[in-house]
Protein backbone atom coordinates (compact mmCIF):
# COMPACT_ATOMS: atom_id res chain seq x y z
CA UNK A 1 -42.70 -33.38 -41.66
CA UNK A 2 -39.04 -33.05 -42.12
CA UNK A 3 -36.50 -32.07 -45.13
CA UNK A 4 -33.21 -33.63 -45.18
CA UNK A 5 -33.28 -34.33 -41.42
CA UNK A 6 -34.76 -30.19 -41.43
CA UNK A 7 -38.07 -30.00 -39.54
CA UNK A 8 -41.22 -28.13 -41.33
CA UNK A 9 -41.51 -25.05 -39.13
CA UNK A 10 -43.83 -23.01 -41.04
CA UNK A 11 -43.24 -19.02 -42.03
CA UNK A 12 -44.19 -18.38 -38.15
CA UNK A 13 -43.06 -20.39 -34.84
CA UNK A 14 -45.08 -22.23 -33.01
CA UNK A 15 -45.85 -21.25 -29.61
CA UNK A 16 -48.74 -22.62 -27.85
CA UNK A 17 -49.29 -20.66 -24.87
CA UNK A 18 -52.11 -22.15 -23.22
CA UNK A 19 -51.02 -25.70 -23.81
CA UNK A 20 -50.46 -28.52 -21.41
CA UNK A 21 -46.51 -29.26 -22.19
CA UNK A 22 -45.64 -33.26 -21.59
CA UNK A 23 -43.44 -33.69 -18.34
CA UNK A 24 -39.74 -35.46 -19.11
CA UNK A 25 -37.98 -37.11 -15.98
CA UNK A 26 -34.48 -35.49 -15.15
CA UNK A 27 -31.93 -37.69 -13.22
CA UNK A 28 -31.13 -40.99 -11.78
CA UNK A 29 -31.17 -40.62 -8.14
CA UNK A 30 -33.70 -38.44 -7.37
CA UNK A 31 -35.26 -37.77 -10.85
CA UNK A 32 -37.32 -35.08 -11.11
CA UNK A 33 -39.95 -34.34 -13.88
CA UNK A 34 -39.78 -30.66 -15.37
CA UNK A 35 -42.18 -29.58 -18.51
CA UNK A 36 -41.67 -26.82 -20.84
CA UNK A 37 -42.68 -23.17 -19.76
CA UNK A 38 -44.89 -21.10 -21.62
CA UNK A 39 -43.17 -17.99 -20.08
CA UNK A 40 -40.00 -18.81 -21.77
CA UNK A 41 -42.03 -17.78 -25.55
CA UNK A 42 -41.15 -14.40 -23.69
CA UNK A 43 -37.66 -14.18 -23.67
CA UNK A 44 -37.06 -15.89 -26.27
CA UNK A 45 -39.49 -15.32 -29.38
CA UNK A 46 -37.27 -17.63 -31.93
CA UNK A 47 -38.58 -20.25 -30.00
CA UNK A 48 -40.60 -23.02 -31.93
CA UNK A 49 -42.32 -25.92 -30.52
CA UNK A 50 -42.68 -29.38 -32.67
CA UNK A 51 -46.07 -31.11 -31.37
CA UNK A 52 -44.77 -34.14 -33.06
CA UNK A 53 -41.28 -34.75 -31.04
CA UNK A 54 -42.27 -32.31 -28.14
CA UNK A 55 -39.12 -30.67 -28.49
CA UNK A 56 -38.41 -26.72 -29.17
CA UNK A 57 -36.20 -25.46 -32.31
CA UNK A 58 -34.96 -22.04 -33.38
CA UNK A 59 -37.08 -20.68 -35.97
CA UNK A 60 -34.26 -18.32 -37.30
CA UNK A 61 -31.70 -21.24 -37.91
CA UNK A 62 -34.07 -23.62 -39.38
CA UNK A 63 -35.45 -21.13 -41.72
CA UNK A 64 -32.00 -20.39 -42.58
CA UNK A 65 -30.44 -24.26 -42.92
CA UNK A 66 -33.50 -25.01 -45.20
CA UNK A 67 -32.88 -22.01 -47.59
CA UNK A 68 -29.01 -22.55 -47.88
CA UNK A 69 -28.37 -19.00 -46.12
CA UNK A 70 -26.61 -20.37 -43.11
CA UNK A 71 -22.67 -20.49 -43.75
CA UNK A 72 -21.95 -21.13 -40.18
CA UNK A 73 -19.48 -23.61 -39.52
CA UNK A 74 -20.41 -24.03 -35.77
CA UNK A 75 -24.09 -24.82 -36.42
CA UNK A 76 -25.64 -25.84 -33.34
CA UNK A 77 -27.18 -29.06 -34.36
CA UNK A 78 -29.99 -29.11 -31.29
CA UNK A 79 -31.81 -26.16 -32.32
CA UNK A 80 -31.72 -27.08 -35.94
CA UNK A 81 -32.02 -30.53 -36.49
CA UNK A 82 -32.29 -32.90 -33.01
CA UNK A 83 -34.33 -30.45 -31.23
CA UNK A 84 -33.88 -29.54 -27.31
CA UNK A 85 -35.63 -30.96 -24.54
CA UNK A 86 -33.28 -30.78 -21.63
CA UNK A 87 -36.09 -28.19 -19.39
CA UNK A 88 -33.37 -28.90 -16.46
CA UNK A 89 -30.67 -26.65 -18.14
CA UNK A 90 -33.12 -25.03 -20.88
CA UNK A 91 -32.51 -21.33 -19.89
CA UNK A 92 -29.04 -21.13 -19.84
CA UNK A 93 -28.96 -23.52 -23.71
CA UNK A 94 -31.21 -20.79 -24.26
CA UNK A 95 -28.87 -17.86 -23.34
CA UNK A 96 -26.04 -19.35 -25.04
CA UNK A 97 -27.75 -19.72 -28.30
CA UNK A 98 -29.34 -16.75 -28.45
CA UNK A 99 -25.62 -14.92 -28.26
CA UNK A 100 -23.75 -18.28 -31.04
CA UNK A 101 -22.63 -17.12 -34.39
CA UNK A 102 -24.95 -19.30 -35.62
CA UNK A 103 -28.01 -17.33 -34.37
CA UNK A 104 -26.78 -14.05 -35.22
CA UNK A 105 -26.00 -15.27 -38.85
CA UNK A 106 -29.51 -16.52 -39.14
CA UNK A 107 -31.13 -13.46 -37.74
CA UNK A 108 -29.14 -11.02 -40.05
CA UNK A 109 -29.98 -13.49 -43.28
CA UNK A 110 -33.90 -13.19 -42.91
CA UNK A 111 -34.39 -10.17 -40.17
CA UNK A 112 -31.58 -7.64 -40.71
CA UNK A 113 -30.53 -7.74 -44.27
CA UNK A 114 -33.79 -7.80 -45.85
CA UNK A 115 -35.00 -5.02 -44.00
CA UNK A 116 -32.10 -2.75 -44.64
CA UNK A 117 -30.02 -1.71 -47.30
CA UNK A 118 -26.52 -1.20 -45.36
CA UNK A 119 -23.88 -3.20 -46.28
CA UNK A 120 -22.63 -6.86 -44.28
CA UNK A 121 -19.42 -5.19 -43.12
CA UNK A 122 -21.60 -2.01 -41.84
CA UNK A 123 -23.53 -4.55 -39.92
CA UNK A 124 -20.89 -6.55 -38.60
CA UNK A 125 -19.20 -3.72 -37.34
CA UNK A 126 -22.76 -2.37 -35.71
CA UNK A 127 -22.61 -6.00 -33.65
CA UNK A 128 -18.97 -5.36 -32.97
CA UNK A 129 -19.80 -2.05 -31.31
CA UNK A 130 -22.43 -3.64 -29.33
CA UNK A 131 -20.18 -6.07 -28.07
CA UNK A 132 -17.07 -4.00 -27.54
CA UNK A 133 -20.07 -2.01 -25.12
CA UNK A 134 -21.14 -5.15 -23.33
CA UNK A 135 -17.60 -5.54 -22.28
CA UNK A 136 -16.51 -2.29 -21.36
CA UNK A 137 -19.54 -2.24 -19.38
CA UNK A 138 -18.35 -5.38 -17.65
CA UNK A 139 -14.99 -4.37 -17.01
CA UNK A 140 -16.29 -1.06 -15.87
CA UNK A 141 -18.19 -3.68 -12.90
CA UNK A 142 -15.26 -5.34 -12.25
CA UNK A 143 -13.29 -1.81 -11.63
CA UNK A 144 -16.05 -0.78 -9.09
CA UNK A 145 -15.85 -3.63 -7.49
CA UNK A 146 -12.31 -3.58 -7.25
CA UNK A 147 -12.27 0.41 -5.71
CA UNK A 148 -14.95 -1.05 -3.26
CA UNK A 149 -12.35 -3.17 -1.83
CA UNK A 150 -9.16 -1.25 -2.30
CA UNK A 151 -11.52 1.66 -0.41
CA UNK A 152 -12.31 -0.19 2.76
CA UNK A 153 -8.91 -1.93 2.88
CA UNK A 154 -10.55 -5.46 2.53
CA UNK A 155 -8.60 -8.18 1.00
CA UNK A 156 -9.70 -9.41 -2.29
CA UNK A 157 -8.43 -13.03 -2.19
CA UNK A 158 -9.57 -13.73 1.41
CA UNK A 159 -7.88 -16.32 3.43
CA UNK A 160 -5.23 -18.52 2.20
CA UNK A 161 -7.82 -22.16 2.49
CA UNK A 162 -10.64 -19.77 0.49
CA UNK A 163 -10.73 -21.22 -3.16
CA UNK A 164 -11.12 -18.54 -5.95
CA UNK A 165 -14.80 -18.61 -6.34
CA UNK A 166 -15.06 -17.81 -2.48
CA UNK A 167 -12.83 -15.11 -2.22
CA UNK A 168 -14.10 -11.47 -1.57
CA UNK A 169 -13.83 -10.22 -4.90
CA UNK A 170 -15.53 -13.57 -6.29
CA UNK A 171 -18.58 -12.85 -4.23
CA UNK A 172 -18.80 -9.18 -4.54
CA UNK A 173 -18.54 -9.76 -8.58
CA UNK A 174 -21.48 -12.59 -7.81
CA UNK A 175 -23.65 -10.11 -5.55
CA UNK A 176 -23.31 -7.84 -9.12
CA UNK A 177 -24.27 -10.51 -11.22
CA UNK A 178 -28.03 -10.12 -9.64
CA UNK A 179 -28.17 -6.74 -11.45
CA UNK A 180 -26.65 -7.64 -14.32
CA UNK A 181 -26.94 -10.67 -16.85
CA UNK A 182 -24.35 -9.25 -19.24
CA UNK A 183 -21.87 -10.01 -16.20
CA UNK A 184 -22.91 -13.14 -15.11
CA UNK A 185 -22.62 -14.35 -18.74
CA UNK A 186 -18.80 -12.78 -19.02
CA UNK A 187 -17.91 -14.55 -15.75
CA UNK A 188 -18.89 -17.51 -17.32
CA UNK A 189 -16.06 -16.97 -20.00
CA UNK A 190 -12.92 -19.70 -19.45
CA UNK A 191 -10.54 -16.58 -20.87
CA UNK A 192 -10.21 -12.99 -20.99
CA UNK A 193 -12.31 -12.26 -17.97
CA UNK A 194 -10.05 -10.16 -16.19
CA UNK A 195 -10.29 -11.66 -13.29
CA UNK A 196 -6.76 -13.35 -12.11
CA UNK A 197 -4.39 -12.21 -9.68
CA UNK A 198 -2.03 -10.43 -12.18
CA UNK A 199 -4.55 -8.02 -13.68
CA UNK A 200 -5.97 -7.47 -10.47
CA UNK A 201 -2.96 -6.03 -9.37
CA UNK A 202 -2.33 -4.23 -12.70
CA UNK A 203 -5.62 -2.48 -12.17
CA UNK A 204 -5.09 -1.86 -8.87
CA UNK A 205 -1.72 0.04 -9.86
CA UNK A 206 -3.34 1.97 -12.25
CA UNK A 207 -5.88 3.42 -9.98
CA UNK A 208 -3.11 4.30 -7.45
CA UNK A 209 -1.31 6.03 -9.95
CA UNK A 210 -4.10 7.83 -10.94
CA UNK A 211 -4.36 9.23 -7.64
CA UNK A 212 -0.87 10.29 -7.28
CA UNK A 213 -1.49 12.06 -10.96
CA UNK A 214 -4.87 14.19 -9.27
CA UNK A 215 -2.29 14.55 -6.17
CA UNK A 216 0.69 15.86 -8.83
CA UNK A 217 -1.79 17.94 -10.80
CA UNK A 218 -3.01 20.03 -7.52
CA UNK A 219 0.36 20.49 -6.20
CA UNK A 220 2.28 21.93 -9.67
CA UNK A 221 3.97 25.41 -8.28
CA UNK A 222 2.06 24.79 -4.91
CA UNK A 223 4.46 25.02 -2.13
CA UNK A 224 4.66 22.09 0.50
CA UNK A 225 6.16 20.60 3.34
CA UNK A 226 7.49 16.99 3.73
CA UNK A 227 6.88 14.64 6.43
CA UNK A 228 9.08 11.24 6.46
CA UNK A 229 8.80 8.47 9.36
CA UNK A 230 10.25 4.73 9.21
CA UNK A 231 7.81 1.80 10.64
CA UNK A 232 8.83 -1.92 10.11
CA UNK A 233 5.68 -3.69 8.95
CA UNK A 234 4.65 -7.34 10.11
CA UNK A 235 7.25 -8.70 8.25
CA UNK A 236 9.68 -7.44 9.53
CA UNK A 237 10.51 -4.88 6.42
CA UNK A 238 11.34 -1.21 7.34
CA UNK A 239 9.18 0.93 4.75
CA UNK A 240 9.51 4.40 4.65
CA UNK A 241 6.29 6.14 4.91
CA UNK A 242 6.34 9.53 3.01
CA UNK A 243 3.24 12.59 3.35
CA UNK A 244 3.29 16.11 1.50
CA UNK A 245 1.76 18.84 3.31
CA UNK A 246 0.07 21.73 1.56
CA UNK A 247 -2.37 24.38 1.32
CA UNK A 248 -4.97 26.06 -1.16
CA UNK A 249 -5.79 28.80 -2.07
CA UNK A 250 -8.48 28.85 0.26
CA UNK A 251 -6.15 27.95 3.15
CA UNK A 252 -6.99 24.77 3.81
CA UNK A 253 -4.52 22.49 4.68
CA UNK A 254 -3.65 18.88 2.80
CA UNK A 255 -2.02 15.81 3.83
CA UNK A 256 -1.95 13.42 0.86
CA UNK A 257 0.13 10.60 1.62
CA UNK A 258 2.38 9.48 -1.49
CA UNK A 259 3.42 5.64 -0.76
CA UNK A 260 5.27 2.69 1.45
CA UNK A 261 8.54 2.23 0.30
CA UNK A 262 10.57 -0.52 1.44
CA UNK A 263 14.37 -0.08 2.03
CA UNK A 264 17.44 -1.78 3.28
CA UNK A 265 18.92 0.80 4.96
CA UNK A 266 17.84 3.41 7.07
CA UNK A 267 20.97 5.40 6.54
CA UNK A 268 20.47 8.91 5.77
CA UNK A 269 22.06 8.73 2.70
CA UNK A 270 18.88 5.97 1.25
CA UNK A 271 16.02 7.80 2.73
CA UNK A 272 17.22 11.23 0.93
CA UNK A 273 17.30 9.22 -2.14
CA UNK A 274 13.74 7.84 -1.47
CA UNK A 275 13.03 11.07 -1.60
CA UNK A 276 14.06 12.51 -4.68
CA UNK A 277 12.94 9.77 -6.39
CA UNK A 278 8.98 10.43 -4.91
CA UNK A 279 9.76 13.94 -6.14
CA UNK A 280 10.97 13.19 -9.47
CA UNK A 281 8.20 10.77 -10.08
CA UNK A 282 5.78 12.91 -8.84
CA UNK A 283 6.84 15.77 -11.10
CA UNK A 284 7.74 17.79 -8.34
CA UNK A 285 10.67 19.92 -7.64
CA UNK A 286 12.31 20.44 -4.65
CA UNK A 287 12.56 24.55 -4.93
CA UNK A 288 8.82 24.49 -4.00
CA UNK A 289 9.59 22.51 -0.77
CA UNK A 290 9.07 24.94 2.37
CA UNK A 291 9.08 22.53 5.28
CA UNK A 292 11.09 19.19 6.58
CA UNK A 293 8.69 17.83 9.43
CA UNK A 294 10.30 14.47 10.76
CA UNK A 295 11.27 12.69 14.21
CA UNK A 296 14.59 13.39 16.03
CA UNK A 297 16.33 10.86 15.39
CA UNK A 298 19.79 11.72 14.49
CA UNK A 299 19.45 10.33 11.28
CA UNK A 300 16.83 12.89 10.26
CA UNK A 301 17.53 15.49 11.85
CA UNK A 302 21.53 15.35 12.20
CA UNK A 303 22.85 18.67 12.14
CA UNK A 304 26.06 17.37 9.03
CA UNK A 305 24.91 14.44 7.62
CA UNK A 306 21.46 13.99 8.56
CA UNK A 307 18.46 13.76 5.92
CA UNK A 308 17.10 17.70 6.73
CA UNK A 309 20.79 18.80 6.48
CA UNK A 310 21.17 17.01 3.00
CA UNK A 311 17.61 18.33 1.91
CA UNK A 312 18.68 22.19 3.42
CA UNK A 313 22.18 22.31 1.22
CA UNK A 314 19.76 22.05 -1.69
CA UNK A 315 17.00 24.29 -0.74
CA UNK A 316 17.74 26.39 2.32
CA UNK A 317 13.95 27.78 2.44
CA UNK A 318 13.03 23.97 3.88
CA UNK A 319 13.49 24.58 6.80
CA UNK A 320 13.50 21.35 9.60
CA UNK A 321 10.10 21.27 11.83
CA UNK A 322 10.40 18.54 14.76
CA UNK A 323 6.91 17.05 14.99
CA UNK A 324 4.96 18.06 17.79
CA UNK A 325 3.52 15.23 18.53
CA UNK A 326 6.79 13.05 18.63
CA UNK A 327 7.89 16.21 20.78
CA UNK A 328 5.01 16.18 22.89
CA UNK A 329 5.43 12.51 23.79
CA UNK A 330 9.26 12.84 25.01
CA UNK A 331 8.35 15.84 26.83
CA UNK A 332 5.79 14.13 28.80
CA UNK A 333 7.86 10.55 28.92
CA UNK A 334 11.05 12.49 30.82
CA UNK A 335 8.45 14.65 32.68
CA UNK A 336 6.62 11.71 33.93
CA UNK A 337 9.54 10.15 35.19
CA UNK A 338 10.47 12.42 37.51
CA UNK A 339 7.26 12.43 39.34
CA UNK A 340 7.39 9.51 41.21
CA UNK A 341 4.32 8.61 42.35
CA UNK A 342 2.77 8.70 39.17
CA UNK A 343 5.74 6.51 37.11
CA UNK A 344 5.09 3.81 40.25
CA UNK A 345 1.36 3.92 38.92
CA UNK A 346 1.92 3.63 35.38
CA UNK A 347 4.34 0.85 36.15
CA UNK A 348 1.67 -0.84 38.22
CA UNK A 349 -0.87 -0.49 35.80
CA UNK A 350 1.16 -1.58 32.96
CA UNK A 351 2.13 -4.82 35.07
CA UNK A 352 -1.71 -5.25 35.31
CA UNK A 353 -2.71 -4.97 31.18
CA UNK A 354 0.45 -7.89 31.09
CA UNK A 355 -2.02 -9.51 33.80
CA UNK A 356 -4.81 -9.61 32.08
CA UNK A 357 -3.93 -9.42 28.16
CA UNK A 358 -2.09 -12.60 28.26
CA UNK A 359 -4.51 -14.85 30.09
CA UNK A 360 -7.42 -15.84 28.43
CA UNK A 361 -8.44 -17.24 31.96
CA UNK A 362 -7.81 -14.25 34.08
CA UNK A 363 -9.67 -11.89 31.59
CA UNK A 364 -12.78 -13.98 31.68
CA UNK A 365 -12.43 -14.26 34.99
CA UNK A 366 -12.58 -10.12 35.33
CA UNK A 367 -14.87 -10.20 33.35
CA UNK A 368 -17.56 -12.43 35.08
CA UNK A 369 -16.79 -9.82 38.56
CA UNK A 370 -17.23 -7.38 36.44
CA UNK A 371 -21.19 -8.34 35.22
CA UNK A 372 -21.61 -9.19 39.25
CA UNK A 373 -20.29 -6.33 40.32
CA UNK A 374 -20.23 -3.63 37.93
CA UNK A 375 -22.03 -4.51 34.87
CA UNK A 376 -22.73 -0.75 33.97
CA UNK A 377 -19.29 0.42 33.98
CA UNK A 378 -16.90 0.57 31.45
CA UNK A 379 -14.16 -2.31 31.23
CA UNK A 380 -10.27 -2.05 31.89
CA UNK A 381 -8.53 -0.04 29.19
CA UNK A 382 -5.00 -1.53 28.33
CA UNK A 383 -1.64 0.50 28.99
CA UNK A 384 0.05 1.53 25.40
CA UNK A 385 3.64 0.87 26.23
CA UNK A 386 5.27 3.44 23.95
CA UNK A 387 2.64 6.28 23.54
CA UNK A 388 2.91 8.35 26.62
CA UNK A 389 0.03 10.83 25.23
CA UNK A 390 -2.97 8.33 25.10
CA UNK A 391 -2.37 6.49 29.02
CA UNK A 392 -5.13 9.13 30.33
CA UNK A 393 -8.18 6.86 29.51
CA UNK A 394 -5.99 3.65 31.33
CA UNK A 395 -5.66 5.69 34.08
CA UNK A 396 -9.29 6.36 34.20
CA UNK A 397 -10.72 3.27 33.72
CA UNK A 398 -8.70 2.18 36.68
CA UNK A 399 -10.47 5.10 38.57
CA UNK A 400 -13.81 3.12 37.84
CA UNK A 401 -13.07 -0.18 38.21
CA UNK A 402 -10.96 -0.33 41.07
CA UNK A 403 -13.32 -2.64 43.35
CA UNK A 404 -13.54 -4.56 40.16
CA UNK A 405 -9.52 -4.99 39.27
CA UNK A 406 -8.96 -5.44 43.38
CA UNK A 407 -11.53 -8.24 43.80
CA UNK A 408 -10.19 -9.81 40.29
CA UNK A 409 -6.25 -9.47 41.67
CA UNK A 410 -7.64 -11.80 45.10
CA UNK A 411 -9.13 -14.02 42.68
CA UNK A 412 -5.87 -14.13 40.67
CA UNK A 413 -3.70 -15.04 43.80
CA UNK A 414 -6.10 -17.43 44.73
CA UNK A 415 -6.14 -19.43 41.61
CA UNK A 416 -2.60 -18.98 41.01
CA UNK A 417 -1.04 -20.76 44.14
CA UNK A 418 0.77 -23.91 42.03
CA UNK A 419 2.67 -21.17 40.95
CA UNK A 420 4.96 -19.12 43.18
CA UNK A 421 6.01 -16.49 40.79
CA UNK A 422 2.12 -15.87 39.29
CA UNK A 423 1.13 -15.87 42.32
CA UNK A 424 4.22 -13.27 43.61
CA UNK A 425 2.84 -11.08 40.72
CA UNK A 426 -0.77 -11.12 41.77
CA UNK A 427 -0.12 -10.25 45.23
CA UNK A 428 2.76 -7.87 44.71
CA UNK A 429 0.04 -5.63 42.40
CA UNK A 430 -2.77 -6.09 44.84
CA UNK A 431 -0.77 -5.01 47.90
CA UNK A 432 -0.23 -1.72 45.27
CA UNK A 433 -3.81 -1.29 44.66
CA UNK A 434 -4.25 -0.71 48.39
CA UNK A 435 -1.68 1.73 48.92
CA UNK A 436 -2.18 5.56 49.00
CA UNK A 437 0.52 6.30 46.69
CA UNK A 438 -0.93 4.46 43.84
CA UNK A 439 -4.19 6.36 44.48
CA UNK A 440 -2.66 9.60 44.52
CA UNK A 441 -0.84 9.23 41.76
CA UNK A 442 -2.96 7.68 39.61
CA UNK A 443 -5.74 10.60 40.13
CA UNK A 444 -2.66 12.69 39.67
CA UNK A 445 -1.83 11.10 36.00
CA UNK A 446 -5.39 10.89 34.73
CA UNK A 447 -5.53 14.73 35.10
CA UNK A 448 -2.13 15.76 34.48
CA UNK A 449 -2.47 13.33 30.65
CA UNK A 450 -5.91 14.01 30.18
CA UNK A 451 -4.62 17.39 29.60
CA UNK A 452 -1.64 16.12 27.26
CA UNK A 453 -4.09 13.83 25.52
CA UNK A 454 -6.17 17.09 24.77
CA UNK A 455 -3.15 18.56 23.32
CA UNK A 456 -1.79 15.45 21.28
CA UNK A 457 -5.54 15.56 19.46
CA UNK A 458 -5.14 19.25 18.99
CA UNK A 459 -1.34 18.91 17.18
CA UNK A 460 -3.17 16.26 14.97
CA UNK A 461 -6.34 17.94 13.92
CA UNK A 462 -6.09 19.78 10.69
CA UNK A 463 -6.60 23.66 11.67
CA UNK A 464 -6.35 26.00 8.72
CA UNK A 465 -5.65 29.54 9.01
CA UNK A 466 -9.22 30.79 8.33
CA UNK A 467 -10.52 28.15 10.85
CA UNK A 468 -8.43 29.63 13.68
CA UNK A 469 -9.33 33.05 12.69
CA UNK A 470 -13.37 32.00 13.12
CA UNK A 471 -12.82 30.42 15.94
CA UNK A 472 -11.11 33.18 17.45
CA UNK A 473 -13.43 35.89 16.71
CA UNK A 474 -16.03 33.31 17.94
CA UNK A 475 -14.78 32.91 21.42
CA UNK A 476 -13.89 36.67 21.32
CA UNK A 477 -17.81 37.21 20.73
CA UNK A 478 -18.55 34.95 23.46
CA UNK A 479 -16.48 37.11 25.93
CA UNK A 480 -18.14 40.12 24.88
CA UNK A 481 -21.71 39.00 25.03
CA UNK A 482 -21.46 35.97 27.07
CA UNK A 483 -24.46 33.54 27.95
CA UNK A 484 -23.29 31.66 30.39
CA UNK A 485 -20.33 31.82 32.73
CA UNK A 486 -18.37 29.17 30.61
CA UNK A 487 -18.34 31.43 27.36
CA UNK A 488 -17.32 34.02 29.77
CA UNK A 489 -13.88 32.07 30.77
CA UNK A 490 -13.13 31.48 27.38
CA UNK A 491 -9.45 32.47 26.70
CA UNK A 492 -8.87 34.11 23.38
């Protein structure tokens, strides 16, 4: 029975549990039938079922249409008058109704009003605090998700062909949706989701200037030491890379590093004003700088003009450090150089890493002697052409592979023969490998830079004051009551 197109739906729903719901076909192609679930009386309790049509209404909004207490303008006509029986998309018509303006006006207008005595604004803003809670929670998700990313340096568009709903943070915001239905029904929003590229990166800014606040907080009256470097990027932008130095109370050192700043000059006069301006924006002042630790170039560390000399006219307590590990590796590059027989080794081995880093052929052919000869051994370790202080571990692994890298260089010849000069190359570095000077000095290098290698990862490991004292009276201990003859040759 209906009442001005209003079905009859009694002062309680319908809901048949144990029924045997009527099966509707879904689809053109491939149609599928799909019934009615009794589960869904569950979830959603408004629920009524019509035996008449075999469709479901809302209980709430047709109570509330027939008694003239639903205002809404945006009355969804399926659940009050037509009926639903789409069971292919049911759960999510479901959702969305359950959360319409329609259904909340219907559920305050026979639930909530009658049952209370507060007034409609104190209830409207009760559902406004709910919802403001929903979406901070929400954004909250989307925050995490972003830190995630920014914290393991993982990209949050993904490649350029990736569309938007495959990128990183797409999926990761997805992989949340499984915990969360709230989310999943914000994603779902065409606006205001706070997803796009410009509020990514406005969020992303405000996190990093969070941490430069925590970093500005610790260091107020704290004095420090600056360390500066340039590095050109892939670019082709030189950014200057800027680190403060400093210690607590507890001695223990710091190294927070501030920021990339890109700059069109290199002068001395640019990077001292990159500089002050990390200073000023950190809320730092420049009295409380102790230490200049840079390079030696002789833009940093130019006696007139150079940045520490610029720094040092304002604050003559900062005084100019060279870094010791940019020291180290000059030492050991004009060192090296003078020792013959190990330079003609490095230069031998560096002519092999060309050999075998840019031919795809003639690494996988080293690599297939390799699993017949050597499988258990570890593989060729590539020259670095510029850092003298890690070519130890090159060194070595020619040490263990030489059969290997010899039987690879025939192979190379071999193959190489429509070409003169690849094969020149091949043979020239073979005939090396068999020489006695290349043996001696590249056992000579390995232990001479094993030693310098040692030393570079000392300079860079963050020693405090109280850890040298422990480790002193440690070692001191040892010497006094020593267990084995190797605490006994301790130095202290």
């Amino acid at each position: 029975m209906q009442i001005d197109g209003i079905p009859d739906v009694g002062d309680q729903p319908c809901q048949p549990r144990r029924a045997s719901f009527p099966k509707v076909s879904f689809g053109e192609k491939a149609p599928k039938s799909r019934s009615f679930q009794a589960a869904w009386f569950d979830n959603w309790p408004w629920l009524h079922w019509h035996d008449s049509v075999e469709k479901v209404f809302c209980h709430f909004c047709v109570k509330a249409a027939k008694s003239g207490k639903l205002k809404c303008k945006t009355a969804e006509q399926a659940f009050i008058y037509r009926g639903v029986q789409n069971w292919n998309d049911a759960t999510r018509l479901f959702r969305s109704h359950a959360k319409s303006d329609c259904h909340r006006e219907a559920v305050e207008s026979l639930i909530t009003l009658p049952a209370t005595t507060k007034h409609v604004g104190e209830l409207l803003r009760t559902q406004l605090v709910e919802d403001r809670k929903r979406n901070r929670a929400s954004l909250l998700r989307i925050l995490r998700a972003l830190r995630f990313l920014a914290r393991q340096g993982i990209a949050l568009r993904g490649s350029a062909l990736t569309k938007e709903i495959d990128s990183n943070l797409s999926q990761l915001l997805r992989l949340f949706c499984e915990l969360s239905t709230d989310l999943s029904d914000w994603l779902q929003k065409k606006t205001n989701k706070y997803t796009s590229a410009d509020i990514q990166n406005e969020l992303l800014k405000v996190m990093s200037l969070r941490i430069l606040r925590d970093v500005s907080a610790k260091l107020e009256g704290t004095p420090y030491t600056i360390m500066v470097d340039e590095t050109t990027d892939a670019s082709t932008q030189e950014q200057v890379v800027i680190v403060l130095r400093w210690v607590d109370e507890d001695l223990e050192p710091h190294e927070d590093f501030i920021g990339l700043h890109i700059t069109a000059s290199t002068d001395a006069k640019s990077i001292v004003a990159i500089i002050r301006d990390v200073l000023v924006r950190m809320n730092l002042s420049l009295t409380n700088c102790r230490g200049q630790c840079y390079d030696g170039a002789a833009v940093m560390k130019g006696c007139l003009s150079g940045v520490a000399a610029q720094l040092t006219q304002d604050e003559p307590r900062a005084l100019f450090t060279h870094c010791y590990g940019h020291s180290l590796n000059l030492a050991c590059q004009d060192t090296i150089k003078d020792i013959i027989p190990i330079k003609y080794a490095l230069d031998t081995t560096f002519e092999l890493s060309k050999l075998l880093k840019y031919s795809a052929k003639r690494k996988s052919e080293y690599k297939r002697l390799q699993a017949e000869m050597a499988p258990q051994d570890p593989g060729f370790r590539t020259l670095c052409p510029t850092r003298w202080t890690v070519r130890a571990a090159s060194l070595q692994s020619v040490m263990q592979n030489f059969s290997v890298i010899q039987s690879s260089l025939d192979s190379f010849a071999d193959t190489a023969k429509r070409d003169p000069e690849m094969s020149a190359r091949c043979t020239g570095v073979a005939a090396q490998f068999s020489s006695f000077d290349f043996l001696f000095g590249v056992a000579l290098g390995e232990k001479v830079l094993k030693l310098v290698d040692n030393l570079s990862k000392a300079l860079q490991h963050k020693m405090s004051a109280a850890q040298v004292d422990r480790e002193t009276k440690q070692r001191r201990c040892c010497r006094a009551f020593p267990s084995s003859e190797k605490e006994a040759s301790l130095p202290i």
